[in-house]
PDB file of N, CA and C in Angstrom:
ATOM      1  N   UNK A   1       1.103  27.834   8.645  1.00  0.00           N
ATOM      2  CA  UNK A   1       2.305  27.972   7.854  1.00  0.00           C
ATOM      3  C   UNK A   1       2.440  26.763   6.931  1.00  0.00           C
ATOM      4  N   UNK A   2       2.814  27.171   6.032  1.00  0.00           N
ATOM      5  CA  UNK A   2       2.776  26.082   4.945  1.00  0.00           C
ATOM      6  C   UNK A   2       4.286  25.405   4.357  1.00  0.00           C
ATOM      7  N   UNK A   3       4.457  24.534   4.892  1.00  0.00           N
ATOM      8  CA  UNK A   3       6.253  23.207   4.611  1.00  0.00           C
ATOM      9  C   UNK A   3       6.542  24.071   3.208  1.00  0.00           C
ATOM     10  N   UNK A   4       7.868  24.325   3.091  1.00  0.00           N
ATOM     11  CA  UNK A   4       8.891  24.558   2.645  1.00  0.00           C
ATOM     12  C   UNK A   4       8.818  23.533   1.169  1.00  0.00           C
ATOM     13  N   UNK A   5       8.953  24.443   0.076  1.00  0.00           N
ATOM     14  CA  UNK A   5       9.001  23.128  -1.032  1.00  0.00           C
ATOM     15  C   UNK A   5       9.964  22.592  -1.231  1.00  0.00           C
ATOM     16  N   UNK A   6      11.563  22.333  -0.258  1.00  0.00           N
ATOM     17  CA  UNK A   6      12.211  21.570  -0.257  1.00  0.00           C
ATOM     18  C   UNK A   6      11.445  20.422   0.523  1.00  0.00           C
ATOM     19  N   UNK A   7      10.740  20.706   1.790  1.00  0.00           N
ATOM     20  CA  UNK A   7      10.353  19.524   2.680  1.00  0.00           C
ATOM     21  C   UNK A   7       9.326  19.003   2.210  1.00  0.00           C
ATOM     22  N   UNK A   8       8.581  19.218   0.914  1.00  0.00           N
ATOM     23  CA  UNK A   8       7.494  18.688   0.459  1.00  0.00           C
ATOM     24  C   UNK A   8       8.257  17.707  -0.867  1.00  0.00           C
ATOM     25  N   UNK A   9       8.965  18.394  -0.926  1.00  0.00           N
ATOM     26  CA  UNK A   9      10.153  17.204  -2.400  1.00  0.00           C
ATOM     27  C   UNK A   9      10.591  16.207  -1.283  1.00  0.00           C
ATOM     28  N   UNK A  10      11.085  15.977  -0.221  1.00  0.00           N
ATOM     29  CA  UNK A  10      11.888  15.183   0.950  1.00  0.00           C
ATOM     30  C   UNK A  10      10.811  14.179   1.025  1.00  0.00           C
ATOM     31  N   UNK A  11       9.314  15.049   1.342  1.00  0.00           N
ATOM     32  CA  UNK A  11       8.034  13.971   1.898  1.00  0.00           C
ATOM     33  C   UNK A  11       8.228  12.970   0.656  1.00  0.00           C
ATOM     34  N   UNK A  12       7.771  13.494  -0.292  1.00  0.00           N
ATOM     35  CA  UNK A  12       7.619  12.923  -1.459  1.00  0.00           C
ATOM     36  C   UNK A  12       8.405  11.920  -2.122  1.00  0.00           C
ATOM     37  N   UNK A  13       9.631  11.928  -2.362  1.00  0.00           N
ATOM     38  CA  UNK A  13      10.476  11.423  -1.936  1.00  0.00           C
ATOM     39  C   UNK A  13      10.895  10.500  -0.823  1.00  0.00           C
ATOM     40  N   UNK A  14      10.288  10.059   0.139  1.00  0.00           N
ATOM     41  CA  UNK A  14      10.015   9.504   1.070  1.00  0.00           C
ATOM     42  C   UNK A  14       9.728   8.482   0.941  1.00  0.00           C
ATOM     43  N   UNK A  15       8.219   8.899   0.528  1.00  0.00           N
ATOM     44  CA  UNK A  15       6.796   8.429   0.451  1.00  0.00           C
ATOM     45  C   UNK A  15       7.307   7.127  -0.847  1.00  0.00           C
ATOM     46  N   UNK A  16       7.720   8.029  -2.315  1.00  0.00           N
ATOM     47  CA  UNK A  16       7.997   7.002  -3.035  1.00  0.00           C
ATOM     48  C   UNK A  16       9.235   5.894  -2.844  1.00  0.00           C
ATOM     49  N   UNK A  17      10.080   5.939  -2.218  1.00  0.00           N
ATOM     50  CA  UNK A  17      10.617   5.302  -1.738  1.00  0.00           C
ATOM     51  C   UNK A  17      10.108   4.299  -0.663  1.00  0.00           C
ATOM     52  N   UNK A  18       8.993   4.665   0.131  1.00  0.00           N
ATOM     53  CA  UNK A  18       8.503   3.402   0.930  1.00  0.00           C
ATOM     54  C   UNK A  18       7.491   2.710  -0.359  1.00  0.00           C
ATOM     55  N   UNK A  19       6.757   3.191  -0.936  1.00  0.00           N
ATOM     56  CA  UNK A  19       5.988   2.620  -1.729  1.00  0.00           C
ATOM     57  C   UNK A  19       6.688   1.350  -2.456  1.00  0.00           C
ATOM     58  N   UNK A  20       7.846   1.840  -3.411  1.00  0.00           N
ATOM     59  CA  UNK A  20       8.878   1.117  -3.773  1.00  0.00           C
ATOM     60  C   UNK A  20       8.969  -0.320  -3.157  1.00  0.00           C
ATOM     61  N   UNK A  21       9.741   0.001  -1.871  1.00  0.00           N
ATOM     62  CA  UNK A  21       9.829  -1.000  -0.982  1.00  0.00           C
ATOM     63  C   UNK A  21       8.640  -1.794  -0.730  1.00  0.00           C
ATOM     64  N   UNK A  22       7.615  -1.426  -0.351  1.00  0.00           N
ATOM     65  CA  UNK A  22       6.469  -2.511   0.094  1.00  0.00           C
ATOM     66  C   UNK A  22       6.137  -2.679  -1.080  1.00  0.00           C
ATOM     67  N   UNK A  23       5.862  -2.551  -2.331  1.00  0.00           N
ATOM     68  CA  UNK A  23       5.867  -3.335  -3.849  1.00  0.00           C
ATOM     69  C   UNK A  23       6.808  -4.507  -3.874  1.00  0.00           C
ATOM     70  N   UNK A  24       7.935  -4.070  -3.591  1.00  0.00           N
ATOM     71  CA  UNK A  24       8.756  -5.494  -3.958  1.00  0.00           C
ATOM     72  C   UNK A  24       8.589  -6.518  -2.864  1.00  0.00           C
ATOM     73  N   UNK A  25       8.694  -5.706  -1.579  1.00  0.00           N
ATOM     74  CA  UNK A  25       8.312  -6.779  -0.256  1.00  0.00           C
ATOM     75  C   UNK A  25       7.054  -7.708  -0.781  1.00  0.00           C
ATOM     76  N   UNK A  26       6.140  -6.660  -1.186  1.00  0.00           N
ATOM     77  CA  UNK A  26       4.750  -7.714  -1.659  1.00  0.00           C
ATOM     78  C   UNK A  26       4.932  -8.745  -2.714  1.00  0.00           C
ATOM     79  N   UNK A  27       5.775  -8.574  -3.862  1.00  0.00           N
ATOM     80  CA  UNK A  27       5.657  -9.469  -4.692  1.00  0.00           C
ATOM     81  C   UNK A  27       6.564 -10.378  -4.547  1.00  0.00           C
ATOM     82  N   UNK A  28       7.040  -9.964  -3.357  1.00  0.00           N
ATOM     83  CA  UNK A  28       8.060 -11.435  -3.078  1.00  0.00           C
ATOM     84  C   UNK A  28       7.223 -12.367  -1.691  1.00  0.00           C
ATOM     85  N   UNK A  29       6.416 -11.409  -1.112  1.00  0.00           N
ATOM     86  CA  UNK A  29       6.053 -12.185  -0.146  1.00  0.00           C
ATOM     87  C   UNK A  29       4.514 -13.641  -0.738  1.00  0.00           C
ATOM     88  N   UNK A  30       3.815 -12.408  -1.691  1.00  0.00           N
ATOM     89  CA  UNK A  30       3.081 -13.315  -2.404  1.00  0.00           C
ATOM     90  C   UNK A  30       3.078 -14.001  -3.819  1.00  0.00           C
ATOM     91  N   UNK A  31       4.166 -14.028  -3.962  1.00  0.00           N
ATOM     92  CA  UNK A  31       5.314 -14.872  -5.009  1.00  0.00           C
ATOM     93  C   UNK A  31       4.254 -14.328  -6.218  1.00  0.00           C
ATOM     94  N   UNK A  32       4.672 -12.967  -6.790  1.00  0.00           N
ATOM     95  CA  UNK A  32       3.588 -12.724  -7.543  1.00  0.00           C
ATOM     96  C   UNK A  32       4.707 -12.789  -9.133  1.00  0.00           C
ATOM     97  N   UNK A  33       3.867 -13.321 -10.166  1.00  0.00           N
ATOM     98  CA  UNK A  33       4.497 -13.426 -11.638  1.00  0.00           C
ATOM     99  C   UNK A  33       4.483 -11.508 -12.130  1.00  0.00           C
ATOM    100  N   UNK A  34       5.529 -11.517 -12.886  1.00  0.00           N
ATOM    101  CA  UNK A  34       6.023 -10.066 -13.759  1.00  0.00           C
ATOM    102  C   UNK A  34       4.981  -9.800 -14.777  1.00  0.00           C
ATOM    103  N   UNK A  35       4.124 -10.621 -15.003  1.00  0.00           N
ATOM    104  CA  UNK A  35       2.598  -9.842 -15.914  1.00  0.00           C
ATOM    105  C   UNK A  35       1.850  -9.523 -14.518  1.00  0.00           C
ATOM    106  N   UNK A  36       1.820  -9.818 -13.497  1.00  0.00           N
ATOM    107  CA  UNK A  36       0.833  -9.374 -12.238  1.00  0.00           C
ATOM    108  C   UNK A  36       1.218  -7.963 -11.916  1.00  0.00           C
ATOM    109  N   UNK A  37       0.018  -7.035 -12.480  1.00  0.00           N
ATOM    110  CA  UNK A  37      -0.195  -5.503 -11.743  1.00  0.00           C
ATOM    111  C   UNK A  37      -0.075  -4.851 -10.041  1.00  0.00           C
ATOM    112  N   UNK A  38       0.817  -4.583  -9.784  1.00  0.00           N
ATOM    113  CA  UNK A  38       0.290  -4.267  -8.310  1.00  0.00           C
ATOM    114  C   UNK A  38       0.767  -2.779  -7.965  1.00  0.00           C
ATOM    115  N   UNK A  39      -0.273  -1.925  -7.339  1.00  0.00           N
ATOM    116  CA  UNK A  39      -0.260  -1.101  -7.315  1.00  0.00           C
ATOM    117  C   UNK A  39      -0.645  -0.004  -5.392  1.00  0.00           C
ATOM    118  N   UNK A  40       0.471   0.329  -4.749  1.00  0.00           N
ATOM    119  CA  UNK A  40       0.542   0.955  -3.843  1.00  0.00           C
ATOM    120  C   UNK A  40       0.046   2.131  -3.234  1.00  0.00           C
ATOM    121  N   UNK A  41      -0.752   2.363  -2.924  1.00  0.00           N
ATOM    122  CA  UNK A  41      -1.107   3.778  -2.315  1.00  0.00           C
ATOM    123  C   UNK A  41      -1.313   3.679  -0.626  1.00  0.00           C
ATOM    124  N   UNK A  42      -1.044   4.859  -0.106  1.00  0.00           N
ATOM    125  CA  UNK A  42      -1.975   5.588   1.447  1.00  0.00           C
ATOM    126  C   UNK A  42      -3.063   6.100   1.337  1.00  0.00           C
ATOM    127  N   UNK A  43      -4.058   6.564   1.912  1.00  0.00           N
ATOM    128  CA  UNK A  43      -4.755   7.045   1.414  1.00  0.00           C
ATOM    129  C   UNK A  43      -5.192   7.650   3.385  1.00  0.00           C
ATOM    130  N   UNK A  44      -5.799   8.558   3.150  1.00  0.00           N
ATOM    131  CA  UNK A  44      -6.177   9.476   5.153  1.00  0.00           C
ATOM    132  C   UNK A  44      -7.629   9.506   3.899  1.00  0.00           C
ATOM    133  N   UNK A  45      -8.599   8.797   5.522  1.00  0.00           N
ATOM    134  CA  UNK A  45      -9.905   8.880   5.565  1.00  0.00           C
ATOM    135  C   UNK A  45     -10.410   9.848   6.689  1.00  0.00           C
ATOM    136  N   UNK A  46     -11.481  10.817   6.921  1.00  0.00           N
ATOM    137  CA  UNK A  46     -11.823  11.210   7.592  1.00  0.00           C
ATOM    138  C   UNK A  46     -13.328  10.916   8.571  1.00  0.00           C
ATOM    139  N   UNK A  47     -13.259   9.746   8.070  1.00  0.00           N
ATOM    140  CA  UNK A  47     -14.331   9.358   8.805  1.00  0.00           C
ATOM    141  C   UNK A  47     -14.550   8.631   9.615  1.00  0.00           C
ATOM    142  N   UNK A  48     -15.301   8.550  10.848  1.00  0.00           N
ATOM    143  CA  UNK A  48     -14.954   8.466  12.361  1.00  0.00           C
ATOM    144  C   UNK A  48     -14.978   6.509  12.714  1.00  0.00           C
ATOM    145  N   UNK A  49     -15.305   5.978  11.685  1.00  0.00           N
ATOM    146  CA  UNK A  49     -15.077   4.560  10.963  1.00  0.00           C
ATOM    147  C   UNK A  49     -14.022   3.953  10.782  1.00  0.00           C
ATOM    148  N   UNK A  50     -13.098   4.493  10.588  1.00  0.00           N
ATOM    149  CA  UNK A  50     -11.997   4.117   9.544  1.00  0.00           C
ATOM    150  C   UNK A  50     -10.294   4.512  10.197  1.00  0.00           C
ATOM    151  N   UNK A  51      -9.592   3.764  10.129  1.00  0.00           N
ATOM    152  CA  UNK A  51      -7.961   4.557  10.517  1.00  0.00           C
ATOM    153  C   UNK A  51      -7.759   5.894   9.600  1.00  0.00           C
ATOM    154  N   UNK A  52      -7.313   6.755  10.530  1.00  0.00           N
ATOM    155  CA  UNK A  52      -6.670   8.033  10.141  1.00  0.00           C
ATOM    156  C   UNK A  52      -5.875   7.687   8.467  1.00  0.00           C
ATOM    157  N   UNK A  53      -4.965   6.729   8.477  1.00  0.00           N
ATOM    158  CA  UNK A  53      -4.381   6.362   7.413  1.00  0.00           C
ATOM    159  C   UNK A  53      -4.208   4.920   6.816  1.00  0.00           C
ATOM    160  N   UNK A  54      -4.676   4.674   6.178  1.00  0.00           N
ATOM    161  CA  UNK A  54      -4.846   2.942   5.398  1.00  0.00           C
ATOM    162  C   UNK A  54      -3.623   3.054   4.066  1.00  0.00           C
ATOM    163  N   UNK A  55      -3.368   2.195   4.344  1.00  0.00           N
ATOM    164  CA  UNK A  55      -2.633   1.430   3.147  1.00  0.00           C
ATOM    165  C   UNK A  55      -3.032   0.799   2.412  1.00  0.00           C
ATOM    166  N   UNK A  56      -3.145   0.912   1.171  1.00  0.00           N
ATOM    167  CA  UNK A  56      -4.453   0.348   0.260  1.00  0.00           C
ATOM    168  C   UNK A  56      -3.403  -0.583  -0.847  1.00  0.00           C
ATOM    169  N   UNK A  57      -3.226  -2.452  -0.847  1.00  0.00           N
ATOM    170  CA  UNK A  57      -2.506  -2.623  -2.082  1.00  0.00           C
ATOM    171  C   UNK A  57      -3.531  -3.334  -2.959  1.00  0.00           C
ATOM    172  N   UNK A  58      -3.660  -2.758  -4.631  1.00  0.00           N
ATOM    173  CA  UNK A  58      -4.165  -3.356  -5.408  1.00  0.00           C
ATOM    174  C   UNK A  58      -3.596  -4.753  -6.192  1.00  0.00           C
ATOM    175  N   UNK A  59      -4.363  -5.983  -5.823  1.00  0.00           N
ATOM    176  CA  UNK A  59      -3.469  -7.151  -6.782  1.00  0.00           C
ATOM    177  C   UNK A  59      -4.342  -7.141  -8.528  1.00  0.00           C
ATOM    178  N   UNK A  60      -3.783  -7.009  -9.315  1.00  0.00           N
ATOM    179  CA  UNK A  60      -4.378  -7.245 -10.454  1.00  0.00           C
ATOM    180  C   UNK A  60      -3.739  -8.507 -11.036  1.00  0.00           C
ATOM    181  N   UNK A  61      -4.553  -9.437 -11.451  1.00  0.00           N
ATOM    182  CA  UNK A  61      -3.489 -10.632 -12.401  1.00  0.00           C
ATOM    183  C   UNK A  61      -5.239 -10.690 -13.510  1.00  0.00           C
ATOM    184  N   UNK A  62      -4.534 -11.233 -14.395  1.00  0.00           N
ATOM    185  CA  UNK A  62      -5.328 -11.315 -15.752  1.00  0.00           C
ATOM    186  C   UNK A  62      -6.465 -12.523 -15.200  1.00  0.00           C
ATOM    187  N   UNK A  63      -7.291 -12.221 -15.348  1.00  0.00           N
ATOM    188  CA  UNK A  63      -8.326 -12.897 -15.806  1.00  0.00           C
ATOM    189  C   UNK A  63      -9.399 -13.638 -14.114  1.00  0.00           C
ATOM    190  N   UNK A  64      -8.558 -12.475 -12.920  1.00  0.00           N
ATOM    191  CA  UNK A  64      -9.411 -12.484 -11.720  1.00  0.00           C
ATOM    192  C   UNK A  64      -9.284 -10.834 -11.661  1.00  0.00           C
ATOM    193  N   UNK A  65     -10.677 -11.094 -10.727  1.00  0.00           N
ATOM    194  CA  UNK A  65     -10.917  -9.263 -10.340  1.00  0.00           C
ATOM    195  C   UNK A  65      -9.769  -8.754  -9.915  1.00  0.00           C
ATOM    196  N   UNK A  66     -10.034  -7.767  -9.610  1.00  0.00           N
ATOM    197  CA  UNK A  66      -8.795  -7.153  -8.615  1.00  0.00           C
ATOM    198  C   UNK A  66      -9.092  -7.390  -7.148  1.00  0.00           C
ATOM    199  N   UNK A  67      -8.184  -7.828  -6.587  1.00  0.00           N
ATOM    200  CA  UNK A  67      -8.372  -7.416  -4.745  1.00  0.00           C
ATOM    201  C   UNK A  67      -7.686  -6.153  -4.520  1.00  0.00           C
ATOM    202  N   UNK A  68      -8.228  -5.781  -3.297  1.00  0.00           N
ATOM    203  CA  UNK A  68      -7.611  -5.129  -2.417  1.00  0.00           C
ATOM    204  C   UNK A  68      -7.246  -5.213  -1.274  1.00  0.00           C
ATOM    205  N   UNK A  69      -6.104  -4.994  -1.142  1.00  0.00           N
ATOM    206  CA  UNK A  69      -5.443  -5.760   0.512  1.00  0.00           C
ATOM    207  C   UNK A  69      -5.159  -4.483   1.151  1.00  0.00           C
ATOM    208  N   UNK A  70      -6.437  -4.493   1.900  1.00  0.00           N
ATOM    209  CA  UNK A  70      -6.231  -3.097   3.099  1.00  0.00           C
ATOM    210  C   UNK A  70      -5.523  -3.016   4.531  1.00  0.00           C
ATOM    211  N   UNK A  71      -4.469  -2.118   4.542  1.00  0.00           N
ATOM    212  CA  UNK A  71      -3.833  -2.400   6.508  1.00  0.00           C
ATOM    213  C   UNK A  71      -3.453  -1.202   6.600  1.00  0.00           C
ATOM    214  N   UNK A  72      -4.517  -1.088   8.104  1.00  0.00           N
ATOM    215  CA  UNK A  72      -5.336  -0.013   8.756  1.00  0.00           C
ATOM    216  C   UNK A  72      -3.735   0.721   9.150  1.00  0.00           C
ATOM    217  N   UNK A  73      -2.264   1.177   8.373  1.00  0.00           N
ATOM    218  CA  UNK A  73      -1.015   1.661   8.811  1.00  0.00           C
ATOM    219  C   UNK A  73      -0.253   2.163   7.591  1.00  0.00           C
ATOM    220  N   UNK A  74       0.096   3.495   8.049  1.00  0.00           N
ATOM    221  CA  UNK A  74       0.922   4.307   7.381  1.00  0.00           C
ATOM    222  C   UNK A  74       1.577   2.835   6.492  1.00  0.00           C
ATOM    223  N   UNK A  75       2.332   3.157   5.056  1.00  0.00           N
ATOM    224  CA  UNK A  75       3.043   2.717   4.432  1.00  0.00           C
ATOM    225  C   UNK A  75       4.533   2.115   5.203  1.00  0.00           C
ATOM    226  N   UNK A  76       5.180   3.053   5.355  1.00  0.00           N
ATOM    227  CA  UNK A  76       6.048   3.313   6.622  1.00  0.00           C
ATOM    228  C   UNK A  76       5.918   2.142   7.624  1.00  0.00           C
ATOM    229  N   UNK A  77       5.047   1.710   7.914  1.00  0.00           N
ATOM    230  CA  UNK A  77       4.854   1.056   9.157  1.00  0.00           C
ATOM    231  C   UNK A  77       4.462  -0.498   8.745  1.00  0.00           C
ATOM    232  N   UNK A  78       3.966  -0.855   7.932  1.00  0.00           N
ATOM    233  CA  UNK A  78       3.826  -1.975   7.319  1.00  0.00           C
ATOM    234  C   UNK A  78       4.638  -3.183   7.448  1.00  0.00           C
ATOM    235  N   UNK A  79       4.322  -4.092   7.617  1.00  0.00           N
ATOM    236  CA  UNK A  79       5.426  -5.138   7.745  1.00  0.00           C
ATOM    237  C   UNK A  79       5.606  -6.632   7.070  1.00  0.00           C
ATOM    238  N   UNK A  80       5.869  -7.468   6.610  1.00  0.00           N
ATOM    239  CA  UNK A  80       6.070  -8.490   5.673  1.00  0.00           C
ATOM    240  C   UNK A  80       4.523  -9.035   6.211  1.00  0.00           C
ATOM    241  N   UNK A  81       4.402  -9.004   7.986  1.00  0.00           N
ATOM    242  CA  UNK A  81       3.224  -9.963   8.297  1.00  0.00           C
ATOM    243  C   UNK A  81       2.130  -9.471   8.102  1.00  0.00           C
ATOM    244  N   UNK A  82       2.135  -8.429   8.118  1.00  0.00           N
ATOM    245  CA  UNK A  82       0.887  -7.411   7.741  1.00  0.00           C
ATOM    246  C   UNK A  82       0.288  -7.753   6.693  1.00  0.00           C
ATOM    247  N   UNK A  83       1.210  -7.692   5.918  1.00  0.00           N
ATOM    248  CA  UNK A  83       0.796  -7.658   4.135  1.00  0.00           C
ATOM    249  C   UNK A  83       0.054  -9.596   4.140  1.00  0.00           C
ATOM    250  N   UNK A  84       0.882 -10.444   4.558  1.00  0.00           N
ATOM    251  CA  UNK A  84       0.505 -11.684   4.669  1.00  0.00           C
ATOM    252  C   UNK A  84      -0.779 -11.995   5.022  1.00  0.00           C
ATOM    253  N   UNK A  85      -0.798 -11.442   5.875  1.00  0.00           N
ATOM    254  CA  UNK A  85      -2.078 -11.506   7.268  1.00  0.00           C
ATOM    255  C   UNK A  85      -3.112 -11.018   6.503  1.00  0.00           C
ATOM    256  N   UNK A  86      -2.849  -9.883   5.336  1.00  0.00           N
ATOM    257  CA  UNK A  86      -4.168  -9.026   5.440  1.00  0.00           C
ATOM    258  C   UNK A  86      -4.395  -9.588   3.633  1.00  0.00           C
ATOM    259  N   UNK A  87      -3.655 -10.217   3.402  1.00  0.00           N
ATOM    260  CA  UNK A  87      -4.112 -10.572   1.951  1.00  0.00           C
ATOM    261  C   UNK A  87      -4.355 -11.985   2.047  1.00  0.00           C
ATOM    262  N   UNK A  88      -4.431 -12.523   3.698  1.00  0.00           N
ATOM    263  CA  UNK A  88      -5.399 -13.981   3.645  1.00  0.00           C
ATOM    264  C   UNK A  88      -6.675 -13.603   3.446  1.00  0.00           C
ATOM    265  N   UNK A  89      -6.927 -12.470   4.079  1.00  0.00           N
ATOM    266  CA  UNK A  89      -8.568 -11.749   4.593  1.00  0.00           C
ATOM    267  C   UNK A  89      -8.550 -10.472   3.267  1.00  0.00           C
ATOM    268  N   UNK A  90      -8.032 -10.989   2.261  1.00  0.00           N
ATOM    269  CA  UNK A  90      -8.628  -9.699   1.488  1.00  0.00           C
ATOM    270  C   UNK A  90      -9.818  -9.297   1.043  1.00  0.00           C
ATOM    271  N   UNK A  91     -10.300  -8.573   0.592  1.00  0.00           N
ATOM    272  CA  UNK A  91     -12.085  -8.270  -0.112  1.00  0.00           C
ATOM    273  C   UNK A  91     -11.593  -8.292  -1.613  1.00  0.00           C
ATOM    274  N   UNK A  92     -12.609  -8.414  -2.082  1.00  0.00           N
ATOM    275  CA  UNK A  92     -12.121  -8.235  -3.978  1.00  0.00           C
ATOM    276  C   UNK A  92     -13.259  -7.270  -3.765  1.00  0.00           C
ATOM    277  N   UNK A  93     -12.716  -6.239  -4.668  1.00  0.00           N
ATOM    278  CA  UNK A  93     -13.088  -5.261  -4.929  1.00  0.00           C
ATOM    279  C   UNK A  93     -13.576  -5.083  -6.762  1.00  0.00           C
TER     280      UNK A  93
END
């Protein structure tokens, strides 16, 4: 059975609303300047490697690569230390 397209506007809606939130949590936690890009997604991997659902944040600032600060948790679930923790250990991508 397939969710109701009110409960798929609600998810959605949700969803951008946590995104929201962990954007600003992030650029306040890593004191980021208003030309710095940063960009939020979830993303569900299916491979037997990887968490069911990752949180993927992109840092862009001018004139370094981009990182990516990956934590292996729903958006939703994320937490100021998370984001801290996982953008000591980030990869540049």
């Amino acid at each position: 059975m397939f969710p109701s397209l009110k409960a798929l506007r609600a998810r959605a809606s949700a969803q951008a609303a946590a995104r929201k939130d962990l954007a600003e949590r992030t650029r306040r936690i890593l004191a980021l300047a208003e030309e710095d890009a940063l960009s939020v997604n979830e993303i569900a991997c299916a491979d037997p490697g990887c968490p069911d659902t990752e949180t993927v944040i992109l840092l862009m600032r001018a004139g370094e690569p981009t990182r990516a600060i990956k934590i292996a948790k729903p958006m939703e679930a994320v937490s100021e230390i998370d984001v801290l923790a996982a953008a000591c250990g980030a990869q540049t991508s």
